[in-house]
Structures are given as C-alpha cells and as structure tokens.
C-alpha atoms as a PDB file:
ATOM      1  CA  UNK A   1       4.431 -17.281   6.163  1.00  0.00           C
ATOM      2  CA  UNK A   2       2.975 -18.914   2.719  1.00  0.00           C
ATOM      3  CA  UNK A   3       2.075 -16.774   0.119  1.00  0.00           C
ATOM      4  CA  UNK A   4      -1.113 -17.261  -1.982  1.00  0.00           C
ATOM      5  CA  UNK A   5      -0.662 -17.156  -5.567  1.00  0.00           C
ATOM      6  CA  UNK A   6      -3.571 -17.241  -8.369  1.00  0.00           C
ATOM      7  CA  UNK A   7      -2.764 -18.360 -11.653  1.00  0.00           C
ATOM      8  CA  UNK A   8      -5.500 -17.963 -14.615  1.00  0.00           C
ATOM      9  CA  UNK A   9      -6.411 -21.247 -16.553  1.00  0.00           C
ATOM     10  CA  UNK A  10      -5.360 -22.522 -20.253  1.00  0.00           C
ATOM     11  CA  UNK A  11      -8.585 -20.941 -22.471  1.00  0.00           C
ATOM     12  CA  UNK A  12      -9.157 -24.436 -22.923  1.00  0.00           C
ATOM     13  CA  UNK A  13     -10.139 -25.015 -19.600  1.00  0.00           C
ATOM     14  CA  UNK A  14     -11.309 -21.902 -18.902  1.00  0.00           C
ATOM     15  CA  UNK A  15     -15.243 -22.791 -18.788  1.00  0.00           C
ATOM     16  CA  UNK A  16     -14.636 -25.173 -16.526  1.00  0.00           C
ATOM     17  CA  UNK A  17     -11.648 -23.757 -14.509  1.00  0.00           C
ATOM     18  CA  UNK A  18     -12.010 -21.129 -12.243  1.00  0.00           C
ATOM     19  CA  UNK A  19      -8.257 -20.711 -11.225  1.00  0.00           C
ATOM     20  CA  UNK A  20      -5.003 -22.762 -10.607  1.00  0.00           C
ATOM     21  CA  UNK A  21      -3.312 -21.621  -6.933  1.00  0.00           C
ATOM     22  CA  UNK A  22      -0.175 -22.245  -5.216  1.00  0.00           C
ATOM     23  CA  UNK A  23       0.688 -21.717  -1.591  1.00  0.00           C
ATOM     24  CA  UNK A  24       4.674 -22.147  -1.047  1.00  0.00           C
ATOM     25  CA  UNK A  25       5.991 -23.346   2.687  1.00  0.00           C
ATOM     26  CA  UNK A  26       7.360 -20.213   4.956  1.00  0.00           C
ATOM     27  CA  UNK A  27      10.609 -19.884   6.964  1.00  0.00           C
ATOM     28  CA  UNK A  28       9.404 -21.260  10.244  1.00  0.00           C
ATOM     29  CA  UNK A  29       7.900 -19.666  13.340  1.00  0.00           C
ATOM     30  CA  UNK A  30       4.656 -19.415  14.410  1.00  0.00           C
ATOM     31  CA  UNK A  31       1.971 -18.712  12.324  1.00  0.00           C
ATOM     32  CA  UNK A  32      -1.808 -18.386  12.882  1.00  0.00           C
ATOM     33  CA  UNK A  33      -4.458 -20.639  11.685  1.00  0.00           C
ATOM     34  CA  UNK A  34      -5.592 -20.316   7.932  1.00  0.00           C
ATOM     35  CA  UNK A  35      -9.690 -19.717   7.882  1.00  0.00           C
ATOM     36  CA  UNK A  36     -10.325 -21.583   4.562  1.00  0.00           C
ATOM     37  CA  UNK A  37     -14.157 -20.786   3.545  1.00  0.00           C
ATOM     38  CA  UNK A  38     -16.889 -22.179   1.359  1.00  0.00           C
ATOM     39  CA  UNK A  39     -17.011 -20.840  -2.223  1.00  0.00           C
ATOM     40  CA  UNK A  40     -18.689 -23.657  -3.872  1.00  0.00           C
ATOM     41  CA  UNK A  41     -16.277 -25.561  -5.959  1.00  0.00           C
ATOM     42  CA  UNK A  42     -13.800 -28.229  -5.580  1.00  0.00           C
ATOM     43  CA  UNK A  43     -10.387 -28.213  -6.153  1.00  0.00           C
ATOM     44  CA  UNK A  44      -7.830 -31.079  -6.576  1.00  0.00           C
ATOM     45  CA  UNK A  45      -4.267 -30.045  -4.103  1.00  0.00           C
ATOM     46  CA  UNK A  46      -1.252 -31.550  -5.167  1.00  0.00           C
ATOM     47  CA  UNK A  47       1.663 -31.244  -2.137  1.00  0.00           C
ATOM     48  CA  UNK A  48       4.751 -31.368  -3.224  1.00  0.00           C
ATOM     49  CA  UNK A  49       6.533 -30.513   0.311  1.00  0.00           C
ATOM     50  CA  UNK A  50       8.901 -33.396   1.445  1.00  0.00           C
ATOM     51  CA  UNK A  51      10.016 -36.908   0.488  1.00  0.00           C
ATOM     52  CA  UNK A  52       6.862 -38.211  -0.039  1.00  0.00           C
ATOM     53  CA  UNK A  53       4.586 -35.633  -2.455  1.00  0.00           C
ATOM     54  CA  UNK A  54       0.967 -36.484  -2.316  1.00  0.00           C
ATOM     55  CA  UNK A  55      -2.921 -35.304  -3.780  1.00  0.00           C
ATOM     56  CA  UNK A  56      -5.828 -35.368  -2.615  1.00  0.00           C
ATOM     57  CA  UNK A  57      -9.636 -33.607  -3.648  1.00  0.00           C
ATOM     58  CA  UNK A  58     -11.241 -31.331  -1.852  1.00  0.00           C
ATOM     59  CA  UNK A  59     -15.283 -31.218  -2.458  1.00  0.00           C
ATOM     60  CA  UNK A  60     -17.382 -27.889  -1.833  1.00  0.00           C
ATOM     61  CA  UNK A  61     -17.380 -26.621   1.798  1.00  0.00           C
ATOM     62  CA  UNK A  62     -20.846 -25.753   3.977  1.00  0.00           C
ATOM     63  CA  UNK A  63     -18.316 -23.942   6.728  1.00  0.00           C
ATOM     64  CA  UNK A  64     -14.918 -22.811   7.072  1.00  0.00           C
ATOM     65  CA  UNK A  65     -12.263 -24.779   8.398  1.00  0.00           C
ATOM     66  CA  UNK A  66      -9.238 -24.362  10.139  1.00  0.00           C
ATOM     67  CA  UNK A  67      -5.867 -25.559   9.042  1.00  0.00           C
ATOM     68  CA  UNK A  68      -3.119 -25.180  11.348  1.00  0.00           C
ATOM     69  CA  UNK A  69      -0.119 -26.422   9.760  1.00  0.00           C
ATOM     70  CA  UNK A  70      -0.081 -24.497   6.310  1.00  0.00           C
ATOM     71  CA  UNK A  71       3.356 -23.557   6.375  1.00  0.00           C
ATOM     72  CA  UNK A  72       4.279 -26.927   6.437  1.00  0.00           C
ATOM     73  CA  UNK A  73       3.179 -27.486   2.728  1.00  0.00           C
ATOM     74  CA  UNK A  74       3.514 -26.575  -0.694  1.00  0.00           C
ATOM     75  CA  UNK A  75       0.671 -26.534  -2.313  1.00  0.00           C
ATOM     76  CA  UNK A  76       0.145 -26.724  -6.178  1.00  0.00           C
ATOM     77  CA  UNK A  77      -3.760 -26.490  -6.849  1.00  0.00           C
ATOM     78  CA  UNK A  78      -6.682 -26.151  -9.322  1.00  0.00           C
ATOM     79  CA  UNK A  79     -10.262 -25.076  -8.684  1.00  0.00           C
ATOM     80  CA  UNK A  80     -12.848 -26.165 -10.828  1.00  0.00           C
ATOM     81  CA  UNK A  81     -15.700 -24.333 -11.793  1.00  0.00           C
ATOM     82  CA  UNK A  82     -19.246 -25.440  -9.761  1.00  0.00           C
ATOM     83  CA  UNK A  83     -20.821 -27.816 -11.666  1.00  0.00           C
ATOM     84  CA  UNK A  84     -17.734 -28.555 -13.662  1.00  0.00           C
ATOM     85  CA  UNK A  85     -15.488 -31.656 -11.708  1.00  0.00           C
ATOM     86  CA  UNK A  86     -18.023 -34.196 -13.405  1.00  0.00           C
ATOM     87  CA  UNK A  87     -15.759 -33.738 -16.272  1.00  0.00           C
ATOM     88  CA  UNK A  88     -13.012 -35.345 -14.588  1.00  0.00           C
ATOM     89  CA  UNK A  89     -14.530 -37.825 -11.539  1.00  0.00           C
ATOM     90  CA  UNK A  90     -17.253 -40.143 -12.034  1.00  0.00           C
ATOM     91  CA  UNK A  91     -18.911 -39.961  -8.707  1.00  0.00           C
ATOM     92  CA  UNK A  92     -21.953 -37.966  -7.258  1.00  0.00           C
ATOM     93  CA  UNK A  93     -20.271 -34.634  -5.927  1.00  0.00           C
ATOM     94  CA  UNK A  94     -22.412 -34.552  -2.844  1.00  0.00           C
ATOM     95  CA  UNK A  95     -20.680 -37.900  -1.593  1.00  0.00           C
ATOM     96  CA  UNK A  96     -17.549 -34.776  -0.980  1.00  0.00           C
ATOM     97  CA  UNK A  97     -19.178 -32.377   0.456  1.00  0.00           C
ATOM     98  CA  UNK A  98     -16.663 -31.145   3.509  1.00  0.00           C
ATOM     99  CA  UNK A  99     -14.380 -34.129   2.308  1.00  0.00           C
ATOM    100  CA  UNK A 100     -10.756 -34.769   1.542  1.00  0.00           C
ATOM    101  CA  UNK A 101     -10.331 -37.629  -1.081  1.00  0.00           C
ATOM    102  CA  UNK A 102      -7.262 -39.167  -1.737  1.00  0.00           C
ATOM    103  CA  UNK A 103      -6.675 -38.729  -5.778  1.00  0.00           C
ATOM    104  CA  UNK A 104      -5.122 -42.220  -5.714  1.00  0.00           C
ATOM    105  CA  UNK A 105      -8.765 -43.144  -4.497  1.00  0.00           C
ATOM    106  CA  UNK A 106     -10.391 -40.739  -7.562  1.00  0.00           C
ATOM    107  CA  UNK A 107      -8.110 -41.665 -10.377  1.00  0.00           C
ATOM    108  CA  UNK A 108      -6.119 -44.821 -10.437  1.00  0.00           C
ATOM    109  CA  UNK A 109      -2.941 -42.958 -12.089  1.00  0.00           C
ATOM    110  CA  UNK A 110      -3.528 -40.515  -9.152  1.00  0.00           C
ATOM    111  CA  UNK A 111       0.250 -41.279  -8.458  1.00  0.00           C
ATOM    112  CA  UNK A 112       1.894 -40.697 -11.692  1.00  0.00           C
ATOM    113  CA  UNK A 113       0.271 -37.389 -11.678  1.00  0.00           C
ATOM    114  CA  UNK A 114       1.502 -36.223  -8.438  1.00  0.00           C
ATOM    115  CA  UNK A 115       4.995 -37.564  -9.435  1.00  0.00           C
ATOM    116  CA  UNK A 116       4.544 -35.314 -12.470  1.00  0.00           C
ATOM    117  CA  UNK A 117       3.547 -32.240 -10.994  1.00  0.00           C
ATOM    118  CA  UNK A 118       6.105 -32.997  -8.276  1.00  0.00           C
ATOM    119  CA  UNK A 119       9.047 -33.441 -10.783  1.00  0.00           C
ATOM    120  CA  UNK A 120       8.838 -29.944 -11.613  1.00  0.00           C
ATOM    121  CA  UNK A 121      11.249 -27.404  -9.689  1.00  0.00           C
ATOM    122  CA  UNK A 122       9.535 -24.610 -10.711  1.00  0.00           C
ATOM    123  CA  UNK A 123       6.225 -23.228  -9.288  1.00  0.00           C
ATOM    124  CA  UNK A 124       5.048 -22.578 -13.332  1.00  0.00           C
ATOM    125  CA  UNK A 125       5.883 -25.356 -14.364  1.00  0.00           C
ATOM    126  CA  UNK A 126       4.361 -27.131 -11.688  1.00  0.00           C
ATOM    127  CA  UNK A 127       1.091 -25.884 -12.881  1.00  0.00           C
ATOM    128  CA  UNK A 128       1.320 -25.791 -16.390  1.00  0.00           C
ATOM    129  CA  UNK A 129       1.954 -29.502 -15.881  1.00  0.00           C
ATOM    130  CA  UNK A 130      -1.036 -30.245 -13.899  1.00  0.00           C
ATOM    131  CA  UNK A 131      -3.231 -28.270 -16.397  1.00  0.00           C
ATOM    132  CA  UNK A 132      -1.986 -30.572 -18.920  1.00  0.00           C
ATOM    133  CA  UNK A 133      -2.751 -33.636 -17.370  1.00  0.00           C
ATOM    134  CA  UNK A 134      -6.512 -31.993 -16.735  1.00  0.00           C
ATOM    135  CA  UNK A 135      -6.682 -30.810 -20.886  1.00  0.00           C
ATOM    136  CA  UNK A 136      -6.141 -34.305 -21.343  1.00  0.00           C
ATOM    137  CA  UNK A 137      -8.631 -36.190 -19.051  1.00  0.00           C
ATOM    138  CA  UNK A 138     -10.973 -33.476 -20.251  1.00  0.00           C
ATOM    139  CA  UNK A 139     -10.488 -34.171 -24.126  1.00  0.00           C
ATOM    140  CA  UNK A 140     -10.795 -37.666 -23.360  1.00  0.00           C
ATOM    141  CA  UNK A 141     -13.895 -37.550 -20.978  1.00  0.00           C
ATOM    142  CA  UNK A 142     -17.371 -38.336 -21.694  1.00  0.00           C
ATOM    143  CA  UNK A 143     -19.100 -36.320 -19.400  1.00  0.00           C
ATOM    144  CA  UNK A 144     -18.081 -33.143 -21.115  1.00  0.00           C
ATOM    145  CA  UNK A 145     -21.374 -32.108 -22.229  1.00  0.00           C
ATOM    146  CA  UNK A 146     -23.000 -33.261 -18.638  1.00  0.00           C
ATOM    147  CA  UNK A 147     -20.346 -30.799 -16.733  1.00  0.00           C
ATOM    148  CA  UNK A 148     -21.180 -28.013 -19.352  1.00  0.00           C
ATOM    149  CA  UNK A 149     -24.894 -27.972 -18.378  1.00  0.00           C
ATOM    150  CA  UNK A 150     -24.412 -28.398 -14.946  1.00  0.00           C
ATOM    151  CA  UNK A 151     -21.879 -25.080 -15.409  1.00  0.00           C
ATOM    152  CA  UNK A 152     -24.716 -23.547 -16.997  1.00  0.00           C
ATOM    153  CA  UNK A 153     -26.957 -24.731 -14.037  1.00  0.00           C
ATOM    154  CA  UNK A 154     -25.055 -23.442 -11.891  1.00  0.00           C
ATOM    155  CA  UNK A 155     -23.993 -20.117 -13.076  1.00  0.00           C
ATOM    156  CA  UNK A 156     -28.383 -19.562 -13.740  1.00  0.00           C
ATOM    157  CA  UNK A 157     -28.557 -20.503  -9.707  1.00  0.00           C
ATOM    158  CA  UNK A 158     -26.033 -17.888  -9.023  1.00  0.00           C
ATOM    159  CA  UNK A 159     -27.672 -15.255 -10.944  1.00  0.00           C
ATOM    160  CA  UNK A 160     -30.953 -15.709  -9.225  1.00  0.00           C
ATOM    161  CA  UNK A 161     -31.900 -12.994  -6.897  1.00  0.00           C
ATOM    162  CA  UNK A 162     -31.696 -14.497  -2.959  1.00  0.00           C
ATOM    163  CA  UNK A 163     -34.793 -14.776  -2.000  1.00  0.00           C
ATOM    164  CA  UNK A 164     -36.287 -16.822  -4.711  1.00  0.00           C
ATOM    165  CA  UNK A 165     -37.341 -20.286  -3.694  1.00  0.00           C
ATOM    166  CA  UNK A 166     -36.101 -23.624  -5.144  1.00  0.00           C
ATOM    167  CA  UNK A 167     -39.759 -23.963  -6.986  1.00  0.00           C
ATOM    168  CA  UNK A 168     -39.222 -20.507  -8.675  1.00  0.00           C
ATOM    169  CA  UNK A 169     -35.613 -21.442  -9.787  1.00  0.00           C
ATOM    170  CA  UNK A 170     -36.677 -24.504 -11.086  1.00  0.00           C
ATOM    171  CA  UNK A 171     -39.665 -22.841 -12.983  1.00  0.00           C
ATOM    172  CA  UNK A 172     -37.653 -20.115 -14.121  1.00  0.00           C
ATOM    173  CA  UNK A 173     -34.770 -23.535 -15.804  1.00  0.00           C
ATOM    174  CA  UNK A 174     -38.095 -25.550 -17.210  1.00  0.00           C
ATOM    175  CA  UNK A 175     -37.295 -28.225 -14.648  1.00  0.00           C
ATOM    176  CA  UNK A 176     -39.182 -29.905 -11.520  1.00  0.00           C
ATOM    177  CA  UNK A 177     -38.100 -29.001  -8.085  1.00  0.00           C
ATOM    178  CA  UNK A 178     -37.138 -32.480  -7.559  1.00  0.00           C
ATOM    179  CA  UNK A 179     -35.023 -32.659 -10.620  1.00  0.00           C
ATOM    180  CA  UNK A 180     -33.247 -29.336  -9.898  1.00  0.00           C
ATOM    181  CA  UNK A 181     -32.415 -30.439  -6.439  1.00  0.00           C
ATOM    182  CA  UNK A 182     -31.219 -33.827  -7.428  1.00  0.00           C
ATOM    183  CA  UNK A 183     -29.321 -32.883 -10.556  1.00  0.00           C
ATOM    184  CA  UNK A 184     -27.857 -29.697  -8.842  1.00  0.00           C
ATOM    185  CA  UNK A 185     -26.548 -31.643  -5.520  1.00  0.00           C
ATOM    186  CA  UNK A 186     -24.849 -34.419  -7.907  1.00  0.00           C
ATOM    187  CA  UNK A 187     -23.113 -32.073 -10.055  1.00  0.00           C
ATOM    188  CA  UNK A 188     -22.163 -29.522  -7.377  1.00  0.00           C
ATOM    189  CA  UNK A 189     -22.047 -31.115  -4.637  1.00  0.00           C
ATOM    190  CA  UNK A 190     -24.729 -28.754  -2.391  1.00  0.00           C
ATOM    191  CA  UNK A 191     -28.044 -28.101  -3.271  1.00  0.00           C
ATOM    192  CA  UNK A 192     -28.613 -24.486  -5.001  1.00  0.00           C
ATOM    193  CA  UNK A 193     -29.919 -22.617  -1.590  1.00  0.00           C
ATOM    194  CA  UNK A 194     -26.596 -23.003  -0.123  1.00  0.00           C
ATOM    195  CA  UNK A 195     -24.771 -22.057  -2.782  1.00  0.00           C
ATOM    196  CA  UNK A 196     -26.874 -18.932  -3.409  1.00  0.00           C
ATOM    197  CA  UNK A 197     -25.964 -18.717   0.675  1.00  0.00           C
ATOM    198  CA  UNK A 198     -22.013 -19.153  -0.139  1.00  0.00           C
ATOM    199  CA  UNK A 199     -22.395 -16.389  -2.922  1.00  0.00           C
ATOM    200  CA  UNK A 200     -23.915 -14.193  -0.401  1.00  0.00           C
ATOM    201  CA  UNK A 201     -21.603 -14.744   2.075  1.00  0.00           C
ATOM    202  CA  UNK A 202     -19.084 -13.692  -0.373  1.00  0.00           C
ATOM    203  CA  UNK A 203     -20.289 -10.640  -0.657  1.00  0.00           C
ATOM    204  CA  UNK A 204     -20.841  -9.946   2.444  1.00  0.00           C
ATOM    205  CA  UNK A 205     -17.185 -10.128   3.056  1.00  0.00           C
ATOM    206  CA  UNK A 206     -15.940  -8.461   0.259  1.00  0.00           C
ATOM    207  CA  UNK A 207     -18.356  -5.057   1.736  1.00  0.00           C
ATOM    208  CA  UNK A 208     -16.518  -5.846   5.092  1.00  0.00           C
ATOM    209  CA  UNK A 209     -13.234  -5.675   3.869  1.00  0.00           C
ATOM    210  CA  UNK A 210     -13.999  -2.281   2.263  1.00  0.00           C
ATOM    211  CA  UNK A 211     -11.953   0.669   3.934  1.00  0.00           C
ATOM    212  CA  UNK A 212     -14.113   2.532   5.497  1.00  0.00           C
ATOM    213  CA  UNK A 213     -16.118  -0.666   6.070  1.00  0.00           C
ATOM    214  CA  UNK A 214     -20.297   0.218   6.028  1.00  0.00           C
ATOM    215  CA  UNK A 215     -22.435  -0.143   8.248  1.00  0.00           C
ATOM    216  CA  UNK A 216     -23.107  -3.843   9.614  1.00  0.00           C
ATOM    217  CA  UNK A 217     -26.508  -2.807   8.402  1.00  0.00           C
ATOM    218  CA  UNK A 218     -26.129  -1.464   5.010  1.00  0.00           C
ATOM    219  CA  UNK A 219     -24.398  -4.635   4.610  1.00  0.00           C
ATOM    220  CA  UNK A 220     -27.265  -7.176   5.223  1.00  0.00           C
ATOM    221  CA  UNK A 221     -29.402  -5.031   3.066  1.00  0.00           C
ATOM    222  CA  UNK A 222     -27.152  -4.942  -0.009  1.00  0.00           C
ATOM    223  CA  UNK A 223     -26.585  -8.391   0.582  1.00  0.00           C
ATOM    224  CA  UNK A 224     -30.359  -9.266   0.733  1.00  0.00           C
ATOM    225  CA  UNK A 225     -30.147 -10.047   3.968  1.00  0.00           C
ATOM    226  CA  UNK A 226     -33.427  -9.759   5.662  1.00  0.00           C
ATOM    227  CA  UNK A 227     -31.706  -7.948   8.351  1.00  0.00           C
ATOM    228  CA  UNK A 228     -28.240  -7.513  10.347  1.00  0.00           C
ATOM    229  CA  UNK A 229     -29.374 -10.680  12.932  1.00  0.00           C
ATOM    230  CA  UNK A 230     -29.922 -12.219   9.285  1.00  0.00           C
ATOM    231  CA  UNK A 231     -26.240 -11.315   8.246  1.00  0.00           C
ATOM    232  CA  UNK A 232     -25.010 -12.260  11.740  1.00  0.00           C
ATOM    233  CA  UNK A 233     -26.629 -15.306  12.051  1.00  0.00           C
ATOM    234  CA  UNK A 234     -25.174 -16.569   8.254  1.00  0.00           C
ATOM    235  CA  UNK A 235     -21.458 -15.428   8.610  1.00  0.00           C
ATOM    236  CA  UNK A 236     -21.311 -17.097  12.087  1.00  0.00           C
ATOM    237  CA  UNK A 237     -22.764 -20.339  10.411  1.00  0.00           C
ATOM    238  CA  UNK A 238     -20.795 -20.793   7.169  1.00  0.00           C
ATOM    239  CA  UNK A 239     -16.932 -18.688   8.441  1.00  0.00           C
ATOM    240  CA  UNK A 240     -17.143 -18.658  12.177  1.00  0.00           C
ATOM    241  CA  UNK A 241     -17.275 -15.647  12.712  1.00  0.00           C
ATOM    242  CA  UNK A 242     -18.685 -12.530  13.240  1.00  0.00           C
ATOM    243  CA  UNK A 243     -19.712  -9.233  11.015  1.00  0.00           C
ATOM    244  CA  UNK A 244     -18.050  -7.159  13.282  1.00  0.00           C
ATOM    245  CA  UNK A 245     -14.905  -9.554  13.662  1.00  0.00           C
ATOM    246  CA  UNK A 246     -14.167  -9.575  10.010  1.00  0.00           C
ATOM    247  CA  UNK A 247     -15.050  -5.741   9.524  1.00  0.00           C
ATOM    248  CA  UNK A 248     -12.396  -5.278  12.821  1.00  0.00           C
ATOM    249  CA  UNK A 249     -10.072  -7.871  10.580  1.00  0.00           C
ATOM    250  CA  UNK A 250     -10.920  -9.080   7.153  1.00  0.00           C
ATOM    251  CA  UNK A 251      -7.350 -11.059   6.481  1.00  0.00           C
END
C-alpha cells in the first residue's frame, strides 16, 4: 500500500506552508479507494512515478473524492496555507475549486520544476528541492503582502465561532459583506461559510476517530452542530459518508 508521509516546512515558508507530503507507490495487489477530503487549501503534486514525471495543482475541495489508482504513483507534495497560493499563482483561487491544473498551465517553467524535483532519488531531497524552488518564487513574488492578509483573513474566519453569519464576520474584520465574500473566495478559493463548514467537519472526525468514540450526539454538540441530523446531514455532504460509518471505521 502507499504510505503517507508529512514533512514540516522551511521557517521561511512556514506562514504560508502548512506541510510538504509524500505518498510512495506500494508492491501491487489490490488496494481500496483513497477518500481524499476537503481541508481548505491547495496543494501543488509533483509525480515522479514512471518515464514521464508530471505536476499538476490541486485547488480547495467542497467534497471528498475518490482516487482509485494511488498505488500507482509517487507523490511528492506541498500544501499551502488557505489564503496563501496567491503568493505563487496569479489567478482567482475560486476558478480551482474541485480542480486539477496542470502546473505547465500555472507556471510556464512548470516543466523544469518537475524535472527538478524528479531528478532527485531520494524522497528528502525530493522535497527539499521543491521547497526551494517555492522560497524562490516567493522571494521574488509581488503578491507577498496580498497572500499574508488573506492568511490573516483566513485564519480570523477560522477562529470565528460556527454559527456567526457572514455580516457578523465581516463586522467583526471592519469590512463589507460583499468585500469579505469577494476577497475571501479569490484568495481561498471558497467563500468563508464553507470553510468554517470544512473546519467543522474536521473536527467532527477527529471526535469519531477517538477510541471509545462519543456519542454521535455529543459529537454534533461539541461540534456546534445544531443537532446529530445536523452532523449527519454535513459529513454525508462534504466526505460521503456517514457519522456512524467513520465512528465504525475512521481510516
């Protein structure tokens, strides 16, 4: 099977980095679908598997997907930060919103970078070289300081308790609805509602995977959920599945 493995960024990139991540190819046989769920970034994939290496972008998710041939890659990977890809691509981030863009389409050296990362034999180097090609669009970029607030932005969105309304978040940021919406959805990619949905989902999964799992109903109310139909009716909508599926089988 391929193996998940999280790498921490440079501290340079750190504020705008959540993680690097690399998924090696397994030994053959079967092997069930990957569930691959929202969490609000983007990421940039680099696959290195094969004759032919290639990269591609990956904007924020609304619901999970299902990829069935995982083992069949080799995946060298970065996720940015919500808010933060404006440092690096020039484009409104809700144009990728449950999109896969070519990074030969994004950058126009898209294919000396995946040759570089490529070139590497090892799995850290691999990412160390990747990270350095990042540190050096990001040095170079102009839309540092626009990425940092929308970071910021973002990370005040995600605070928020639930159940406040667009109009309060923007009140609470000295903005206009209007502005908040439109500003948030080109920086992140989905407006600040679903994210603050993705973030509770989150949650919501990590309670399930607790041994012994609570109550479906303790759950939704931790979760600020207004209720377990509530919690039912979100994780059904954004993963596919059920509370009581993942509290059977969180993997």
């Amino acid at each position: 099977m391929s193996h998940v493995v999280e790498h921490g960024p440079p501290a340079e990139l750190a504020p705008l980095v959540d993680r690097f991540w690399t998924s090696a190819r397994g030994a053959g046989g079967a092997a069930s679908p990957t569930r691959v769920l929202p969490d609000g970034c983007a990421d940039v994939i680099v696959d290195v598997a094969g004759t032919r290496p290639r990269a591609f972008v990956v904007g924020p998710m609304t619901r999970a997907e299902l990829v069935d041939d995982i083992e069949a890659h080799d995946f060298v990977a970065v996720r940015f930060r919500p808010g933060a890809a404006a440092v690096w691509f020039d484009v409104p981030l809700d144009e990728w919103v449950d999109a896969q863009v070519d990074l030969t389409d994004a950058w126009r050296d898209g294919a000396r970078v995946v040759e570089a990362v490529a070139a590497a034999t090892a799995t850290p180097a691999r990412v160390s070289r990747l990270a350095a090609e990042l540190l050096e669009r990001a040095r170079a970029s102009p839309r540092a300081s626009v990425a940092t607030r929308a970071v910021a932005l973002a990370r005040a969105v995600r605070a928020a308790a639930p159940e406040t309304s667009v109009a309060a978040l923007a009140a609470q940021l000295g903005l206009t609805r209007q502005h908040l919406a439109r500003t948030f959805r080109a920086s992140v990619g989905v407006g600040p509602k679903m994210l603050q949905r993705v973030d509770r989902m989150q949650r919501a999964l990590a309670l399930l995977a607790r041994r012994p799992a609570p109550p479906l109903v303790d759950v939704a109310l931790a979760c600020g959920y207004a209720d377990q139909p509530h919690l039912t009716g979100e994780l059904v909508a954004l993963t596919g599945r059920t509370p009581g599926a993942w509290r059977a089988d969180p993997r």
